[in-house]
Structure formats: C-alpha cells, structure tokens
N, C-alpha and C. Protein backbone atom coordinates (compact mmCIF):
# COMPACT_ATOMS: atom_id res chain seq x y z
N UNK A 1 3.79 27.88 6.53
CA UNK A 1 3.73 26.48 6.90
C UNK A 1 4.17 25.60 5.73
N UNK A 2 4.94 24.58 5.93
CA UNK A 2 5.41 23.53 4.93
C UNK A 2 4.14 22.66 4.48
N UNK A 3 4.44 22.04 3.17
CA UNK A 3 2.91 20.73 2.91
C UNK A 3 3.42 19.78 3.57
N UNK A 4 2.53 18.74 3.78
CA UNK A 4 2.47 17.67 4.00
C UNK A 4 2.91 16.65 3.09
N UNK A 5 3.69 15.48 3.53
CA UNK A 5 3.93 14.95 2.15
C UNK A 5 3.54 13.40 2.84
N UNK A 6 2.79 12.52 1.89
CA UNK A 6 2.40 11.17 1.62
C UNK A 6 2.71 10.17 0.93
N UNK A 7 3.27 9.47 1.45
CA UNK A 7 4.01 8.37 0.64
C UNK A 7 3.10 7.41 0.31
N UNK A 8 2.61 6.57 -0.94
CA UNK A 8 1.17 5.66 -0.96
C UNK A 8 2.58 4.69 -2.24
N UNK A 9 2.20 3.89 -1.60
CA UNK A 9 2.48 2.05 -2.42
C UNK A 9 1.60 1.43 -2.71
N UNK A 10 0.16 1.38 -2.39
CA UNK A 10 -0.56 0.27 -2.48
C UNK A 10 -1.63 0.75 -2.94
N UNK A 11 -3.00 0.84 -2.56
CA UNK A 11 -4.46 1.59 -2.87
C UNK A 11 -3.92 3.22 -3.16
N UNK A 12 -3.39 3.82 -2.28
CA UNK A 12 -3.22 5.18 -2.31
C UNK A 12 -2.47 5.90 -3.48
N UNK A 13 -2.08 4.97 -4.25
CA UNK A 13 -1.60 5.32 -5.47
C UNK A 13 -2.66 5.56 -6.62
N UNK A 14 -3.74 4.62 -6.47
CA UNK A 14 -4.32 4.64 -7.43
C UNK A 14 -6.27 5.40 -7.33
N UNK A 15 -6.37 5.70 -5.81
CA UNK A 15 -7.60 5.82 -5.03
C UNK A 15 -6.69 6.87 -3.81
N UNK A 16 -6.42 8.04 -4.41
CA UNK A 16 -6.07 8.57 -2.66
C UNK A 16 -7.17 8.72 -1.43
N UNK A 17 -7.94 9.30 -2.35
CA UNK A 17 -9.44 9.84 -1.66
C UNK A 17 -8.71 11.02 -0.87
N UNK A 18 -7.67 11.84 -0.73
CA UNK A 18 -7.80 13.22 -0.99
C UNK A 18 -7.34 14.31 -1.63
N UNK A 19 -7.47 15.67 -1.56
CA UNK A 19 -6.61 16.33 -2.59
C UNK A 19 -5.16 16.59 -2.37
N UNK A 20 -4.78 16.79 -3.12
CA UNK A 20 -3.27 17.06 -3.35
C UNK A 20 -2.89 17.90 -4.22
N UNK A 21 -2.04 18.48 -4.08
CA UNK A 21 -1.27 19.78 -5.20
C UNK A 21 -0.14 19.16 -6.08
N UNK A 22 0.31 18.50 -5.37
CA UNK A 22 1.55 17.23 -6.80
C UNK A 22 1.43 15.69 -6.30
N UNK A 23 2.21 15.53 -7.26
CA UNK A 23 2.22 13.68 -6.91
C UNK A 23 3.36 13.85 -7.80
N UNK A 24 4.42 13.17 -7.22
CA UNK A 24 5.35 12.70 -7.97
C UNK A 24 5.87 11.00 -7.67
N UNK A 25 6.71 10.84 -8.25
CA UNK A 25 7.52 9.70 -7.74
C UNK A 25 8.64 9.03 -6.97
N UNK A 26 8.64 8.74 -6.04
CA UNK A 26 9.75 8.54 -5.14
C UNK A 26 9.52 7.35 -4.60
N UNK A 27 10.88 7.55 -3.91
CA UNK A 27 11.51 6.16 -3.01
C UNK A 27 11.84 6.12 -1.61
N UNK A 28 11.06 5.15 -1.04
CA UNK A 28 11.51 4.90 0.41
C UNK A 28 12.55 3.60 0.51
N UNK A 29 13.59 3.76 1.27
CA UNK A 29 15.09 2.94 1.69
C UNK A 29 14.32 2.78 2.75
N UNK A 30 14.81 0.96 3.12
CA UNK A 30 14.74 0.28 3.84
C UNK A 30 13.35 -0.34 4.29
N UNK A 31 12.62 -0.14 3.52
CA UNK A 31 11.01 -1.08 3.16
C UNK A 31 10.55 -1.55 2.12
N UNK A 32 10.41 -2.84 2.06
CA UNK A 32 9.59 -3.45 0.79
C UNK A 32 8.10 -3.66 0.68
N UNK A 33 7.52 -3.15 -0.38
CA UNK A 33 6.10 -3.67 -0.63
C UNK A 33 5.45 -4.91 -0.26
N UNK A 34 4.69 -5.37 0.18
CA UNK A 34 4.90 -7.21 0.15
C UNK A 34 3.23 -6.70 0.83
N UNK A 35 3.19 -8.49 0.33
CA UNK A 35 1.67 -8.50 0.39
C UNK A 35 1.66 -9.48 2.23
N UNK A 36 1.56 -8.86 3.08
CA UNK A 36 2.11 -9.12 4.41
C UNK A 36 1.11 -8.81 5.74
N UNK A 37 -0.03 -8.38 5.46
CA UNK A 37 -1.09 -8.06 6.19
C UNK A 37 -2.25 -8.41 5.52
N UNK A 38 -2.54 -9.41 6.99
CA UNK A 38 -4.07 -10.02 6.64
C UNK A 38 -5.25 -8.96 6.93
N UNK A 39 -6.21 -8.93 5.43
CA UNK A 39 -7.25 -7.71 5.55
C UNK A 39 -8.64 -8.55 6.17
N UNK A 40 -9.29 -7.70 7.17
CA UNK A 40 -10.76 -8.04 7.66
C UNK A 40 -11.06 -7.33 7.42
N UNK A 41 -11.21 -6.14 6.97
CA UNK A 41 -12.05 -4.92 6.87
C UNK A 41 -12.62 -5.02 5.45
N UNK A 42 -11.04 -4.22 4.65
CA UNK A 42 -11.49 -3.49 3.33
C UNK A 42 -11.71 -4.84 2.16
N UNK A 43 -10.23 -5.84 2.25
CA UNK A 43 -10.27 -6.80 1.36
C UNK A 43 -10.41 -8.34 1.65
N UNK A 44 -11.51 -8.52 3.01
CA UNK A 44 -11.38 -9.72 3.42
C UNK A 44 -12.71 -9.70 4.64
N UNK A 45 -12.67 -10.65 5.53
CA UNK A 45 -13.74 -11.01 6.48
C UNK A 45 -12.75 -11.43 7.65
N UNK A 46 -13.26 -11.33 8.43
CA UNK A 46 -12.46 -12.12 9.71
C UNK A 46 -12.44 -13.69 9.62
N UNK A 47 -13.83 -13.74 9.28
CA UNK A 47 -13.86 -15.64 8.85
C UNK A 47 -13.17 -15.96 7.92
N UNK A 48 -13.63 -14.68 6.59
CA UNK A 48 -12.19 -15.29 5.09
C UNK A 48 -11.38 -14.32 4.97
N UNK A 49 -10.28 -13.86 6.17
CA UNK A 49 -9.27 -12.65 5.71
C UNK A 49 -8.38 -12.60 4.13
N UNK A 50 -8.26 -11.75 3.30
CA UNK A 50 -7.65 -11.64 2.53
C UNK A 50 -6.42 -10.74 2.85
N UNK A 51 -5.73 -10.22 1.57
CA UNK A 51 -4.15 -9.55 1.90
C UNK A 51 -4.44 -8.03 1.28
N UNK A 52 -3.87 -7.43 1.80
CA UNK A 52 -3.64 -5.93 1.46
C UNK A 52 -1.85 -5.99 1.19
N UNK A 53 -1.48 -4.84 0.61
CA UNK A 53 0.00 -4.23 0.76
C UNK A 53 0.30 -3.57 1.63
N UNK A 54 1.61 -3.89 2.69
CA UNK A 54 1.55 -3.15 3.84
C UNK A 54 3.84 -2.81 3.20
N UNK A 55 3.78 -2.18 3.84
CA UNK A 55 5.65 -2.04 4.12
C UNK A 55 6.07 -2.41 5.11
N UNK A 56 6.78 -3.44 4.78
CA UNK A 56 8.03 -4.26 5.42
C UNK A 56 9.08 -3.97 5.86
N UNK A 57 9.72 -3.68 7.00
CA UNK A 57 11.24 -2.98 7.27
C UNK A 57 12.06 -4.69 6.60
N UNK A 58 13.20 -4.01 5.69
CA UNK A 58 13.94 -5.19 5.30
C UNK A 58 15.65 -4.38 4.97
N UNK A 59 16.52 -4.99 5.69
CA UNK A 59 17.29 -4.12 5.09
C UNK A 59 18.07 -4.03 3.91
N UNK A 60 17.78 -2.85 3.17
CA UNK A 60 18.67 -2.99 2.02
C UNK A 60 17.64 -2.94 0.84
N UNK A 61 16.37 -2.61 1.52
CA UNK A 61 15.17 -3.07 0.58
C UNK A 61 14.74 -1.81 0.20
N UNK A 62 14.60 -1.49 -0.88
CA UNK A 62 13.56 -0.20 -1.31
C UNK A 62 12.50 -0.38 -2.11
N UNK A 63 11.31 0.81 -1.65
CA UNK A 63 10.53 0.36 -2.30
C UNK A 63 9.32 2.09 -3.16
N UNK A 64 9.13 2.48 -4.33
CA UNK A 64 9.30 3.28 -5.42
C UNK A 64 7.67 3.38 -5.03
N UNK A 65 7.16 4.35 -4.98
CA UNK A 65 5.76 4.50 -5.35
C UNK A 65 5.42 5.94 -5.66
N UNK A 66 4.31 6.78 -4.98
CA UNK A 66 4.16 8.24 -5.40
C UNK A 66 4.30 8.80 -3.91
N UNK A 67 4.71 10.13 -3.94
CA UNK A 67 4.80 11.04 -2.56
C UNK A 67 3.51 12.05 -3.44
N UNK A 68 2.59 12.50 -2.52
CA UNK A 68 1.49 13.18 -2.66
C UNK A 68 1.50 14.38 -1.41
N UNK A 69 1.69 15.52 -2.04
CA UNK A 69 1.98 16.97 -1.38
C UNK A 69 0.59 17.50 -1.38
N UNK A 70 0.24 17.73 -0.37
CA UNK A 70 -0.51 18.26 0.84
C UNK A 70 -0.35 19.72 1.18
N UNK A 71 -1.39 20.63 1.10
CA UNK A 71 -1.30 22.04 0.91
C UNK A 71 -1.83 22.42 2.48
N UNK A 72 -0.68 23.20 3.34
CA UNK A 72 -0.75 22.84 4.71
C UNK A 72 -2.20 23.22 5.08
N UNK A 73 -3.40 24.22 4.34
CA UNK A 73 -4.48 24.20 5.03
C UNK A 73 -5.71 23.16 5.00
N UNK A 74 -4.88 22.24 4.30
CA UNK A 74 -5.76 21.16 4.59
C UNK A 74 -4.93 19.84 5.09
N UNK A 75 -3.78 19.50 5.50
CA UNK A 75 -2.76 18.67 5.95
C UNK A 75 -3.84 17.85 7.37
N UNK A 76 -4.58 18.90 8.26
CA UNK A 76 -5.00 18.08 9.36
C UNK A 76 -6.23 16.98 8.95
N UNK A 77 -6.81 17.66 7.94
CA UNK A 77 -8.18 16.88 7.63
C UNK A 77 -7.75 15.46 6.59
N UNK A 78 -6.74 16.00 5.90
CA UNK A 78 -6.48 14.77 5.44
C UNK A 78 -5.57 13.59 6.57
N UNK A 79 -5.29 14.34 7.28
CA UNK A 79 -4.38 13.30 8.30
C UNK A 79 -5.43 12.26 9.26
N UNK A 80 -6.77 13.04 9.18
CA UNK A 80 -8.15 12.86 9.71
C UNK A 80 -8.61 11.88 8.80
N UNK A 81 -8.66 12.01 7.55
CA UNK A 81 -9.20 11.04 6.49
C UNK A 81 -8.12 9.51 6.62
N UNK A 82 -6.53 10.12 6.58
CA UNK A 82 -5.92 8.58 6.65
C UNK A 82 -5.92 7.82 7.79
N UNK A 83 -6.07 8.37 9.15
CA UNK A 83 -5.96 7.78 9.88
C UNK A 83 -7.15 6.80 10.22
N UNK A 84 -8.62 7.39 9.76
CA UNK A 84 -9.35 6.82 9.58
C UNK A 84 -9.56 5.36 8.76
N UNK A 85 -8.85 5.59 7.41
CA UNK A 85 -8.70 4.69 6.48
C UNK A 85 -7.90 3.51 6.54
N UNK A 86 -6.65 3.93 6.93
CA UNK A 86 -5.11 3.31 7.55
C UNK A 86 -5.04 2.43 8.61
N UNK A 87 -5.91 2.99 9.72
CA UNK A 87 -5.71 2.46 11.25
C UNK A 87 -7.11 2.17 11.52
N UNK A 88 -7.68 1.66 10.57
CA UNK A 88 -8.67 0.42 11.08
C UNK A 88 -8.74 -0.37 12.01
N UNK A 89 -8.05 -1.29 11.71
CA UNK A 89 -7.22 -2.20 13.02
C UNK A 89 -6.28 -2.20 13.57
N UNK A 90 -5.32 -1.02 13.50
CA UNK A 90 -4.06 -0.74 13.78
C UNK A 90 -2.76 -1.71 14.10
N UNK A 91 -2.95 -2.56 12.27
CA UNK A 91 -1.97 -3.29 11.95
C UNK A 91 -0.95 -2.58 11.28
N UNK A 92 -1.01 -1.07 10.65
CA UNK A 92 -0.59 -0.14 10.41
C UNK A 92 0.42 0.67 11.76
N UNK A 93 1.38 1.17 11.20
CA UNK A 93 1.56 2.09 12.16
C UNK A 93 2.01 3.93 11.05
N UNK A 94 1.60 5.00 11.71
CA UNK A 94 1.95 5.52 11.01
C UNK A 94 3.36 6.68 11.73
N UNK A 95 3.95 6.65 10.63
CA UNK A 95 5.32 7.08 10.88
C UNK A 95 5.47 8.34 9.85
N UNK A 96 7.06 8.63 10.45
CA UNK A 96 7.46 9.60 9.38
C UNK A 96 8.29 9.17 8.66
N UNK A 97 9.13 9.57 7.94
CA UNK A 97 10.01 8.80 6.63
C UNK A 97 10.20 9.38 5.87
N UNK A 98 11.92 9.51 5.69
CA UNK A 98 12.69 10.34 4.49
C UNK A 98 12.36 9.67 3.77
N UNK A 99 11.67 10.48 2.33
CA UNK A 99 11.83 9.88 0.99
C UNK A 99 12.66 10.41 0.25
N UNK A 100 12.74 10.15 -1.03
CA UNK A 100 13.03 10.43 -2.09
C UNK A 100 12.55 10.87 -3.39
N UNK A 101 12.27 12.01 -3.51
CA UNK A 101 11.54 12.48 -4.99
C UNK A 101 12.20 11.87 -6.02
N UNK A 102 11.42 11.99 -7.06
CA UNK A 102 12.27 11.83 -8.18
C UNK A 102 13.04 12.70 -8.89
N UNK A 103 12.88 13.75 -8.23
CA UNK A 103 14.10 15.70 -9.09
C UNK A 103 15.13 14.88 -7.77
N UNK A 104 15.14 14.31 -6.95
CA UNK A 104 16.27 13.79 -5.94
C UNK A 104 15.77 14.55 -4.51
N UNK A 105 15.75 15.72 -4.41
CA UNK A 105 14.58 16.24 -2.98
C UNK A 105 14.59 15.04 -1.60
N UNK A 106 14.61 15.21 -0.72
CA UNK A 106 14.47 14.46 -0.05
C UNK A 106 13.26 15.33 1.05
N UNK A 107 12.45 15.03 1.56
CA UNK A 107 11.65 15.45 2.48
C UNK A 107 11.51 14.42 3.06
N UNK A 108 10.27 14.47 4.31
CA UNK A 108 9.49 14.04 5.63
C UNK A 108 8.46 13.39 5.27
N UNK A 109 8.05 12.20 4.83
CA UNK A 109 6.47 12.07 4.76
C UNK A 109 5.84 11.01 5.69
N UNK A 110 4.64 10.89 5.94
CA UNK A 110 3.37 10.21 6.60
C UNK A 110 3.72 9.38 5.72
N UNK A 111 4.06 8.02 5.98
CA UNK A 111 4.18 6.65 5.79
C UNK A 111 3.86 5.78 6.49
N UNK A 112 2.67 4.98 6.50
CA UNK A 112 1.97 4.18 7.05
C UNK A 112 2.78 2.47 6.70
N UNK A 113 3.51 1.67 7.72
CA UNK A 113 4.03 0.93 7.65
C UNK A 113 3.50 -0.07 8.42
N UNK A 114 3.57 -1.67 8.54
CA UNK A 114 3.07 -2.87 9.15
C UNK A 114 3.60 -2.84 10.23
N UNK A 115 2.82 -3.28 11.65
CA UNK A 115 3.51 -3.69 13.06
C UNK A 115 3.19 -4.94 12.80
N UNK A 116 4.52 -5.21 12.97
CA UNK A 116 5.36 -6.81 12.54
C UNK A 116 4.44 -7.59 14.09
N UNK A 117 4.05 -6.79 15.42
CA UNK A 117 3.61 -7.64 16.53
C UNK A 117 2.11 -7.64 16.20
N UNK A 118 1.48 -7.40 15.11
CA UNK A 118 -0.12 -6.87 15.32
C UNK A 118 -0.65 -8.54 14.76
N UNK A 119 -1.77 -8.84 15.08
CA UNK A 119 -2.27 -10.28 14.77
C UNK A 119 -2.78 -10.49 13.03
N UNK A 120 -2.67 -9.18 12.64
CA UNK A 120 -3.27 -9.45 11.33
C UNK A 120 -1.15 -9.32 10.23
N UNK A 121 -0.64 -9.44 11.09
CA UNK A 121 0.98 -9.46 10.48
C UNK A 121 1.39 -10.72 9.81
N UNK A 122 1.13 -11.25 8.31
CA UNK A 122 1.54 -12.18 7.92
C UNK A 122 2.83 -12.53 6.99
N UNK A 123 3.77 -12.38 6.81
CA UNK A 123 5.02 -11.67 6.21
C UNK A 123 5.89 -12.90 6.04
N UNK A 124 6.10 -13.21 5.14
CA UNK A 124 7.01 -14.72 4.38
C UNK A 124 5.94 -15.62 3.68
N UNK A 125 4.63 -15.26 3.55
CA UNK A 125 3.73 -16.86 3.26
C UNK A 125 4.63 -16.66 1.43
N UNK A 126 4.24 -17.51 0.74
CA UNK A 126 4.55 -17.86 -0.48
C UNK A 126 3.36 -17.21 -1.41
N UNK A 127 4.19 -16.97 -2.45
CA UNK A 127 3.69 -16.13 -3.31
C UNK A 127 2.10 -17.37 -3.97
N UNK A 128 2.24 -18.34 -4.13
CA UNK A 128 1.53 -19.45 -4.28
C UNK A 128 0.43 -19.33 -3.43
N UNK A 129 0.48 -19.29 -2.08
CA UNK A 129 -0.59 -18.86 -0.75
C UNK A 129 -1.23 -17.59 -0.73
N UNK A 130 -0.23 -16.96 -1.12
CA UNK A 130 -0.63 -15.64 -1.20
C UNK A 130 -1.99 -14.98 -2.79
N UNK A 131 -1.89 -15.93 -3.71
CA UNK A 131 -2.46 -15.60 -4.98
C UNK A 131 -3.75 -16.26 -4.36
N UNK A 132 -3.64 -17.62 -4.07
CA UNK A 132 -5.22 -18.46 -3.62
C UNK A 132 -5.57 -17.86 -3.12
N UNK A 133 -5.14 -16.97 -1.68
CA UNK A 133 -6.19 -16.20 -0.84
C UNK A 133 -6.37 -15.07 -1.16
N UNK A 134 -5.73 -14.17 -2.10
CA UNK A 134 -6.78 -13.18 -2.77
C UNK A 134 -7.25 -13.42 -3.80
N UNK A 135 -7.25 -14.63 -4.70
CA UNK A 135 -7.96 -14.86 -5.57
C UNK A 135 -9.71 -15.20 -4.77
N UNK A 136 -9.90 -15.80 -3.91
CA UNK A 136 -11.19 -16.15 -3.23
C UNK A 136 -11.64 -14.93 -2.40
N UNK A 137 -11.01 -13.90 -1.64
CA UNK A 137 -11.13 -13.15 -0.82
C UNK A 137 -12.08 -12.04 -1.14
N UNK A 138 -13.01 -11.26 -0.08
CA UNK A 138 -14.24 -10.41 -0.83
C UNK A 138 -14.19 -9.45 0.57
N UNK A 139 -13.80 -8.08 0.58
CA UNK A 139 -14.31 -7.57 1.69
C UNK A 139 -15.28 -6.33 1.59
N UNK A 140 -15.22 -5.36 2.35
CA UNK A 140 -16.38 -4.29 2.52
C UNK A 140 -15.92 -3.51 0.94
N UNK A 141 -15.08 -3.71 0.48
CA UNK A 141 -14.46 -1.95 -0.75
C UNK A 141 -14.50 -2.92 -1.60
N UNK A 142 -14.72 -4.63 -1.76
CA UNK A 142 -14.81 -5.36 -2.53
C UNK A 142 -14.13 -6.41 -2.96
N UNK A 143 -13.77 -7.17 -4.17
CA UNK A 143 -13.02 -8.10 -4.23
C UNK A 143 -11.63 -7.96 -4.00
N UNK A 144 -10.93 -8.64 -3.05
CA UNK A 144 -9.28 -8.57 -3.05
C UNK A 144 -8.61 -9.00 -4.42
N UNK A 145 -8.92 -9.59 -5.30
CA UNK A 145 -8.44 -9.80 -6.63
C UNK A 145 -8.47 -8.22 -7.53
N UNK A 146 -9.62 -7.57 -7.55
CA UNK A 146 -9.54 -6.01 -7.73
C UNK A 146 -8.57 -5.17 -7.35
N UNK A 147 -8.30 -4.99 -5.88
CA UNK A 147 -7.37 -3.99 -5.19
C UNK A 147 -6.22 -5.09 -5.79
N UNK A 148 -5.21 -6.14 -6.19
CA UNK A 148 -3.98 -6.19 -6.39
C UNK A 148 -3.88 -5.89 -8.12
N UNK A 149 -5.11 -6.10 -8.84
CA UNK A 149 -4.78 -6.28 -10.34
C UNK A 149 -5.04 -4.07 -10.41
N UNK A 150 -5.78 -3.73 -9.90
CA UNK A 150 -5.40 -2.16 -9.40
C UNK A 150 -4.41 -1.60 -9.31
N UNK A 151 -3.57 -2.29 -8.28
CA UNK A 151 -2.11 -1.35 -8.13
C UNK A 151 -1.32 -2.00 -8.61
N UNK A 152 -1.50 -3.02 -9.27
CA UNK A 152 -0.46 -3.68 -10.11
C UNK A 152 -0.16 -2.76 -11.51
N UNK A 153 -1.62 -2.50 -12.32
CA UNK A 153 -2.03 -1.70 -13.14
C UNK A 153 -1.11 -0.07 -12.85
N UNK A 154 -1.38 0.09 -12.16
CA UNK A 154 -1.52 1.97 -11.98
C UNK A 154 0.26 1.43 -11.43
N UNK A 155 0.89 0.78 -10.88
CA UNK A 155 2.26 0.64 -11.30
C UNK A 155 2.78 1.18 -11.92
N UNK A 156 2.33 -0.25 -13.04
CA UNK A 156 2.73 -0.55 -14.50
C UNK A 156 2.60 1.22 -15.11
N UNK A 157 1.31 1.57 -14.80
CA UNK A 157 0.95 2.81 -15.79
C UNK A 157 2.34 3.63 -15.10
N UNK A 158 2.59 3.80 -14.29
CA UNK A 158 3.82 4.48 -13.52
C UNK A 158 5.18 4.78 -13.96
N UNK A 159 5.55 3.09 -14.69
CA UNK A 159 6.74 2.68 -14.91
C UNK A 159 7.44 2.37 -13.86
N UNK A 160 6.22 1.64 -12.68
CA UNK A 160 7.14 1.43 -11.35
C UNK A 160 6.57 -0.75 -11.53
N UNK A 161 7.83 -0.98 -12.36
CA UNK A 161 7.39 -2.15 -12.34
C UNK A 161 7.74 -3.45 -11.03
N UNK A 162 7.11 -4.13 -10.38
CA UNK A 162 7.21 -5.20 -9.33
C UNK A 162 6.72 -6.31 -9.83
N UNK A 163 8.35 -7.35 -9.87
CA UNK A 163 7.98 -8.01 -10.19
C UNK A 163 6.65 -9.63 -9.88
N UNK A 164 7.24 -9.18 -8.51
CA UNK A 164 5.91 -10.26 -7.39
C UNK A 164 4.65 -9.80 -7.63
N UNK A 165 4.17 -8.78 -7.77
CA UNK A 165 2.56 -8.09 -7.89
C UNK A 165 2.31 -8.49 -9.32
N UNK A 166 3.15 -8.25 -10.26
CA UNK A 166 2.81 -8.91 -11.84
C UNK A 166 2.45 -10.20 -11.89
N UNK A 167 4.01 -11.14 -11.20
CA UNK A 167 3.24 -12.74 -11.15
C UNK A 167 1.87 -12.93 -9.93
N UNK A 168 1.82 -12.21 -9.22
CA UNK A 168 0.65 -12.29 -8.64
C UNK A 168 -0.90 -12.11 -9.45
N UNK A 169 -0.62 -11.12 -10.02
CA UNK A 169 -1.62 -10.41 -10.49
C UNK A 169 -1.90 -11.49 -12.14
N UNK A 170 -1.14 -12.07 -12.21
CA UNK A 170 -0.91 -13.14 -13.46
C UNK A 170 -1.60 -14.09 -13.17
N UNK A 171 -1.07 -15.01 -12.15
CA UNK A 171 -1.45 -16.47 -11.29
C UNK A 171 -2.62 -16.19 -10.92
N UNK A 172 -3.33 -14.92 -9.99
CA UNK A 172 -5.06 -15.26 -9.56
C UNK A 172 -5.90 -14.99 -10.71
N UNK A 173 -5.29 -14.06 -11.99
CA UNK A 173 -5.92 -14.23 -13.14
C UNK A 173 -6.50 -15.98 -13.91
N UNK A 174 -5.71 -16.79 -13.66
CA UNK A 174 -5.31 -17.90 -13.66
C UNK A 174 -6.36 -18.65 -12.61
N UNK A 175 -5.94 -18.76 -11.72
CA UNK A 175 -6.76 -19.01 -10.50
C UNK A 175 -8.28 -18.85 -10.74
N UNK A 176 -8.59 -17.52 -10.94
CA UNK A 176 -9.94 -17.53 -11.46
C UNK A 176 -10.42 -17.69 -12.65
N UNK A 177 -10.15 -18.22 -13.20
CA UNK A 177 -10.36 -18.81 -14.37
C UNK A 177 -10.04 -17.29 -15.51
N UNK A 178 -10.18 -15.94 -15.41
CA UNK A 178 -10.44 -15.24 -16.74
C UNK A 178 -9.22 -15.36 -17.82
C-alpha cells in the first residue's frame, strides 16, 4: 500500500496532531494561503467570528508549506482525526492535489481547501480588517492572535516566508498593544 500524503499551510504545519514518517516541503499550484474563512469554532464565536487560513483557488497562485507522509497502516485513522478537525463546519472541502516536494516528486495529497459558497467564506476583506478581527478574536483552541503569530513563526522557522502573514502578524502585534 502507498502513504498517505498531507498537505498543511496553516495550524497543521506547526500542530499536526498526528504521526507521520516525513515532512518535507512542498508546493501546491493554483492556491493561495489567505486569511479567507470566518472561524466559530477553533479561533472565534459565532457572535465574535475570527479568521483561520483556508486555500484559495487563484490562478497562477502558489502556495509552499509542508506535505506530511502517512504510513498506510495508519492513513484511515488519521483521515478520521482530520476530518474531524477540518470539517467542523464544512467551510472546508477536502480534496486531492498534486503537490510538489521539494527533491521535485510530485504525488497525491489530502488538501483541505475553502468552499468559496459556504457562509463562513470571506475572501478579499483588507489586510487592515483582517488584523482588527484577529487581533480581538478568542475561540475554543484560544486566541486568534496566537494561531496567526504561530504559523507565521513556524514559516519563518521553515524559510517559507509570506509576506501578508508577517505584516499581519506585525500590525495585531501593534493593535494589541505588545
């Protein structure tokens, strides 16, 4: 049986919550990172939604994070763990998707991407809108100012630098006074 392979941009880079046999670095064509889904669950309230990172179909857009290989006798339970995690509200959709390793490799992976029709789909607000409402935002896994200065961090530690998540992660620093 082949592994499983996981593509993570956002929390899952830095928090998979399961095991894995490699992690490397790769690239998905034709989606951008963007802070584009309103969170009620993990980083927000329904009364005060905050933003998560979701992937954007854009064309021409790529976007660099880790692929995480999956050892096929455990591929179902973790597919059990993301779907759980992922499809909360099923503003997510999960797909498959050629990536790109970084040896060049191309495989299949579980890539969890935004449905552009789902009600929590917010995609163009301004980077300005976007810092205020996770600078204030608090949900069940905790402050939304945490989860972006997180994967902004574990990026950076990457050498996968973005530049919108830096000035983000700059400005609600700012915002909240530290």
């Amino acid at each position: 049986m082949a592994p499983l392979w996981v593509f993570g941009y956002g929390s899952l880079v830095w928090n998979p919550g399961f095991a894995w046999s490699s992690r490397v670095i790769a690239r998905l064509d034709g989606f951008h990172r963007s802070f584009c889904m309103r969170s009620i669950h993990h980083r927000g309230t329904e009364a005060e939604p905050g933003l998560v990172l979701a992937l954007d179909a854009a064309e021409g857009a790529t976007c660099h994070g880790v692929a995480f290989e999956i050892a096929p006798e455990i591929a179902e339970e973790t597919l059990e763990y993301l779907r759980a995690r992922e499809l909360i509200s099923a503003a997510y959709l999960e797909t498959r998707q050629q990536i790109v390793l970084e040896d060049g490799r191309r495989v299949e992976a579980v890539v969890y991407v935004i449905d552009r029709g789902h009600a929590q789909y917010c995609g163009g607000l301004a980077l300005e809108d976007q810092a205020r409402i996770i600078a204030r935002a608090v949900g069940g896994r905790g402050p939304n100012c945490e989860y972006l200065h997180q994967t902004a961090a574990h990026l950076a530690e990457l050498g996968l630098t973005d530049p919108e998540l830096n000035w983000l992660s700059d400005r609600v620093k700012v915002l909240k006074g530290a």
